[in-house]
Protein backbone atom coordinates (compact mmCIF):
# COMPACT_ATOMS: atom_id res chain seq x y z
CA UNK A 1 5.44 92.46 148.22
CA UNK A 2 8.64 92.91 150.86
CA UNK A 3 8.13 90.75 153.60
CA UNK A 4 9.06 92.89 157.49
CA UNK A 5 11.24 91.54 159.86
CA UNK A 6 12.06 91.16 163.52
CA UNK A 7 13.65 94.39 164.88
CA UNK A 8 15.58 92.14 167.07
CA UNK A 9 16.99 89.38 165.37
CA UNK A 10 16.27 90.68 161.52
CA UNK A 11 13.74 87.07 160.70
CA UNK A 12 10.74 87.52 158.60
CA UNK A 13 9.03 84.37 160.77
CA UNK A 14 6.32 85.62 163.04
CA UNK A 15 3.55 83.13 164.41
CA UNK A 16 0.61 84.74 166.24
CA UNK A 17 -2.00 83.08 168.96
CA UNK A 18 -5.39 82.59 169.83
CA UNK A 19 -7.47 81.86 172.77
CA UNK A 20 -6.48 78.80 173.46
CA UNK A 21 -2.30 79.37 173.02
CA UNK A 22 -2.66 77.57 169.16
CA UNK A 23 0.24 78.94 167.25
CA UNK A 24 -0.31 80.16 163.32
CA UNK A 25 2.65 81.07 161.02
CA UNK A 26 2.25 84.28 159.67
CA UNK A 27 4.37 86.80 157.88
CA UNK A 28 4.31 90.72 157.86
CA UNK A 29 3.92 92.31 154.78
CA UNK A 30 5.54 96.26 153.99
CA UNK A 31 1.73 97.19 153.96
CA UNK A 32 1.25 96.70 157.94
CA UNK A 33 -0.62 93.24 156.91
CA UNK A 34 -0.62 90.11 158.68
CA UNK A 35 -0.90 86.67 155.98
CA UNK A 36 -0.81 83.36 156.87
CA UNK A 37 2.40 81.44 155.85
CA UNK A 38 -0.06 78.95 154.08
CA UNK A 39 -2.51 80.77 152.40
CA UNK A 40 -5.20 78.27 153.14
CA UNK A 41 -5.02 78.80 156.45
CA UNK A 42 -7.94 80.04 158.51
CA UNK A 43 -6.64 83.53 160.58
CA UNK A 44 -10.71 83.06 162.51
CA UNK A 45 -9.45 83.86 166.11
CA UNK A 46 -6.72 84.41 165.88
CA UNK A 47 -5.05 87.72 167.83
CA UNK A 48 -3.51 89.72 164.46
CA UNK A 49 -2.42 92.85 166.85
CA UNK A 50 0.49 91.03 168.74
CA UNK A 51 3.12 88.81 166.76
CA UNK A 52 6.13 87.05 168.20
CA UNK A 53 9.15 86.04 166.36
CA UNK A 54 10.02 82.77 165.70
CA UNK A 55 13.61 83.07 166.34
CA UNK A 56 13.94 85.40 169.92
CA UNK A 57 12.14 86.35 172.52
CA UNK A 58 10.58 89.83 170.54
CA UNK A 59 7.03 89.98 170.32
CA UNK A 60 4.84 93.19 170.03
CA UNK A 61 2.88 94.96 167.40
CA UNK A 62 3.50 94.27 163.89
CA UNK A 63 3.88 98.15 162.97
CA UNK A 64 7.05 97.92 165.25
CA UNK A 65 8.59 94.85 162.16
CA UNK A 66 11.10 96.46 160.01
């Protein structure tokens, strides 16, 4: 599956946050969903509506990635 990218700087990277500001890796997929860079990883509280790019300042919704 095609991987989405920042509409700003064109980078698939995207980490997103939870309450307490901890950063997770993540990756948008063509289907609108939000994966964990490691599959392993837990997504449990963490905010999957917002994502900000890892290499500007863009964050927002992941229906806005490319």
């Amino acid at each position: 599956m095609r991987k989405r990218r920042c509409p700003q700087c064109e980078i698939p990277s995207f980490y997103v946050k939870n309450e307490k500001g901890e950063r997770l890796l993540v990756y948008v997929y063509e289907d609108g969903v939000v994966r964990p860079k490691d599959p392993e990883a837990d997504t449990a509280g963490f905010d999957l509506t917002e994502v900000f790019c890892l290499g500007c300042s863009w964050h927002g919704s992941p229906k806005r990635c490319r």
